[in-house]
Protein backbone atom coordinates (compact mmCIF):
# COMPACT_ATOMS: atom_id res chain seq x y z
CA UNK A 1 -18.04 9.92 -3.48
CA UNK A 2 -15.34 8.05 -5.43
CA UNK A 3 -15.56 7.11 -8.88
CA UNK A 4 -16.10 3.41 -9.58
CA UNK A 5 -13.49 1.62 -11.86
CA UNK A 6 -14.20 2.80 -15.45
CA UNK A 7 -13.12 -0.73 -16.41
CA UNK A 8 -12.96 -4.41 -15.80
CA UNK A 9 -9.25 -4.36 -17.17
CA UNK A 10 -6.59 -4.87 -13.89
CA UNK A 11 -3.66 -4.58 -15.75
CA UNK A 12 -2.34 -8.44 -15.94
CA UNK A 13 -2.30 -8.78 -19.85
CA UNK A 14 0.32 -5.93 -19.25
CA UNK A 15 1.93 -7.41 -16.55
CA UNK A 16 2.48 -10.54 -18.45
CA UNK A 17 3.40 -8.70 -21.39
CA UNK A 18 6.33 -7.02 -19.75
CA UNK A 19 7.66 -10.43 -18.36
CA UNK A 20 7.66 -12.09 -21.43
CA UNK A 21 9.81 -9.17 -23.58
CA UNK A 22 11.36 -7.49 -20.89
CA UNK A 23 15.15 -8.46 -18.65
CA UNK A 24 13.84 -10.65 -16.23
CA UNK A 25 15.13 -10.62 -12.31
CA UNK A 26 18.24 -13.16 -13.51
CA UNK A 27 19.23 -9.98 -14.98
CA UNK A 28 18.32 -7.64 -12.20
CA UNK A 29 15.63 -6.18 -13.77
CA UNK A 30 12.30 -6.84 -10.84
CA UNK A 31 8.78 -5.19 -11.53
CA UNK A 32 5.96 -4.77 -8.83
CA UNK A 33 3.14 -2.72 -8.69
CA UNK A 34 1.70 -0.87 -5.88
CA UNK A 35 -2.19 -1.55 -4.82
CA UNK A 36 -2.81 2.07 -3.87
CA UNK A 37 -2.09 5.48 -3.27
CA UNK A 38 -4.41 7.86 -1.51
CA UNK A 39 -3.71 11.22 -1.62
CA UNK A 40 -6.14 14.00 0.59
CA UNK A 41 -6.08 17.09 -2.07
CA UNK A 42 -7.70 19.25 0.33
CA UNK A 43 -5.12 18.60 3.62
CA UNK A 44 -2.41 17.32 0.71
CA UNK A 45 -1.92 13.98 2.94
CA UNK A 46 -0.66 11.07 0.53
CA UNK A 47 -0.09 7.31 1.55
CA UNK A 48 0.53 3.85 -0.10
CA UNK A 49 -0.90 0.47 0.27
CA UNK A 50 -0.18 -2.97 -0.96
CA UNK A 51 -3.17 -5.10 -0.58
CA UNK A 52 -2.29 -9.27 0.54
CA UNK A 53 -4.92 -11.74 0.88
CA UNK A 54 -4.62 -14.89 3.20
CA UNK A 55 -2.19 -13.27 5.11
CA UNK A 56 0.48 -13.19 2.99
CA UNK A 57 3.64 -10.58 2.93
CA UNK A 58 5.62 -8.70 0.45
CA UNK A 59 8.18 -10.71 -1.57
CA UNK A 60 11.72 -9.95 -1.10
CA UNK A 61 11.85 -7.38 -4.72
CA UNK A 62 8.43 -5.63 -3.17
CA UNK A 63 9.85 -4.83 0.15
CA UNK A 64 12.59 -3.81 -1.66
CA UNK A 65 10.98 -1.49 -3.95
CA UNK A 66 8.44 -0.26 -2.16
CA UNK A 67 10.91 0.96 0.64
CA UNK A 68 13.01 2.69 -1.70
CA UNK A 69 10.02 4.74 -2.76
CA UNK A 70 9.21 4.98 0.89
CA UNK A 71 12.74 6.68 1.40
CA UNK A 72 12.24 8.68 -1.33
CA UNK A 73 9.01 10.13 -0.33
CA UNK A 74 10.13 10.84 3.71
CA UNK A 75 13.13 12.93 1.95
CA UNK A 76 10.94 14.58 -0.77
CA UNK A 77 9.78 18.07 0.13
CA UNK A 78 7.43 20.09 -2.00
CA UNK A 79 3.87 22.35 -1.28
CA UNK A 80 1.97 19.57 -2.75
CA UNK A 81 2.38 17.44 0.41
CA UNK A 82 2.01 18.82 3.48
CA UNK A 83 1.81 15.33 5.73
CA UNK A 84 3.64 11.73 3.61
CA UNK A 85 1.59 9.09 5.83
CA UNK A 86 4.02 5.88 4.39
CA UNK A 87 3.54 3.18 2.55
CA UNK A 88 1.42 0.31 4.84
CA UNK A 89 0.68 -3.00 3.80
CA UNK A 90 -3.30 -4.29 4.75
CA UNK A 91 -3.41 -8.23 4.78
CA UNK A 92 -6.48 -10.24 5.36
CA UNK A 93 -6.66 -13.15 6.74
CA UNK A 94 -8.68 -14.99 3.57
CA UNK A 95 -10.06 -12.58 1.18
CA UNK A 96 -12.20 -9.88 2.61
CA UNK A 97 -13.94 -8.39 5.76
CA UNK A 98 -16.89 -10.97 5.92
CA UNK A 99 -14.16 -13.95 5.78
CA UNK A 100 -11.58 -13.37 8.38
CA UNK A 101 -9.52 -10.55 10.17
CA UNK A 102 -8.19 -7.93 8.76
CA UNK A 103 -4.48 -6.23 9.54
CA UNK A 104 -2.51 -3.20 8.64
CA UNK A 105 1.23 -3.40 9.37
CA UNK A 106 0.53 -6.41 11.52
CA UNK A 107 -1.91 -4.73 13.66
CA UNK A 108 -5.70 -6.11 13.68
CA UNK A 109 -8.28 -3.43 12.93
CA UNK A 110 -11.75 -3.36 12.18
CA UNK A 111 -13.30 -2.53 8.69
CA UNK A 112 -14.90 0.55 10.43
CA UNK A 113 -11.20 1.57 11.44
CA UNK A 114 -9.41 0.60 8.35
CA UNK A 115 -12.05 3.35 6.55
CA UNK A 116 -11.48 6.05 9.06
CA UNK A 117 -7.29 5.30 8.78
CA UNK A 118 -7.25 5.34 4.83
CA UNK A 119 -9.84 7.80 4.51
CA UNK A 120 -7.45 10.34 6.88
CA UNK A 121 -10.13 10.46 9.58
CA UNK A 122 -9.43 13.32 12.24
CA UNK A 123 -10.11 11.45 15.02
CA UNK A 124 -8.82 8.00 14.11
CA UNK A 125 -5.45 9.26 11.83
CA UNK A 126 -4.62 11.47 15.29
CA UNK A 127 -4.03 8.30 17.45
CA UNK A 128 -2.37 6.60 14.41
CA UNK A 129 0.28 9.67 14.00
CA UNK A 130 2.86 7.05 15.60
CA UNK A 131 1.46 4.31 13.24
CA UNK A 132 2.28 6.69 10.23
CA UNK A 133 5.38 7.90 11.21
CA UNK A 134 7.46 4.74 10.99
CA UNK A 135 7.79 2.38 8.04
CA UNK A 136 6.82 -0.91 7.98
CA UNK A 137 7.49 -3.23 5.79
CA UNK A 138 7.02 -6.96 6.09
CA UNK A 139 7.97 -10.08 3.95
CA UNK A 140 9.05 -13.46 3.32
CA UNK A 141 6.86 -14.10 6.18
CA UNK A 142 4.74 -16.99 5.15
């Protein structure tokens, strides 16, 4: 079972914090954090996720960013990762499962799927090998 939040705190008194004393994009400086990363310690399978809600995409400075560190991560070799699944974005069409469709790299899926994908399922990861093997990244969309 996974551990529930410890806290309430999401991290946007930081975020705003580092906008307001940090370079800001003008100066090249762009900040963006990543949703998720699941990592399988036992079959040492990682993946990222960036969460949008009513269908939106990744700005410009995520897709950026977050394919960088996708690059990074197909070229990184070590014993602590035996299978990098990519970095996949899950939109939904409002705000959750009970108010719309759901989609991961454009692709609809049901909430029974999307557990079995992110949760490195045998049967369900197997026919999404091709899914994980290419990057997608999609913004500016909306």
């Amino acid at each position: 079972m996974t551990r529930l939040r410890q806290t309430n705190y999401t991290g946007f008194d930081f975020s705003d914090w580092l906008r307001s004393n940090c370079r800001d994009s003008s100066d090249g400086l762009t900040m963006t954090d990543c949703d998720m990363s699941i990592y399988d310690y036992k079959r040492k399978y990682l993946m990222f996720i960036e969460v949008k809600r009513r269908m939106k995409f990744l700005t410009y400075p995520q897709e950026q960013m977050f394919s960088m560190i996708d690059d990074a991560m197909r070229q990184y070799k070590t014993n602590r990762i035996k299978k990098y699944c990519g970095f996949h974005i899950v939109q939904f069409e409002n705000t959750w499962f009970s108010d719309g469709r759901v989609f991961v790299d454009g692709a609809e899926v049901s909430e029974y799927d999307l557990a079995r994908i992110l949760s490195f399922d045998d049967d369900d990861f197997n026919s999404f090998v091709d899914w994980f093997e290419e990057p997608c990244f999609m913004y500016g969309r909306n």
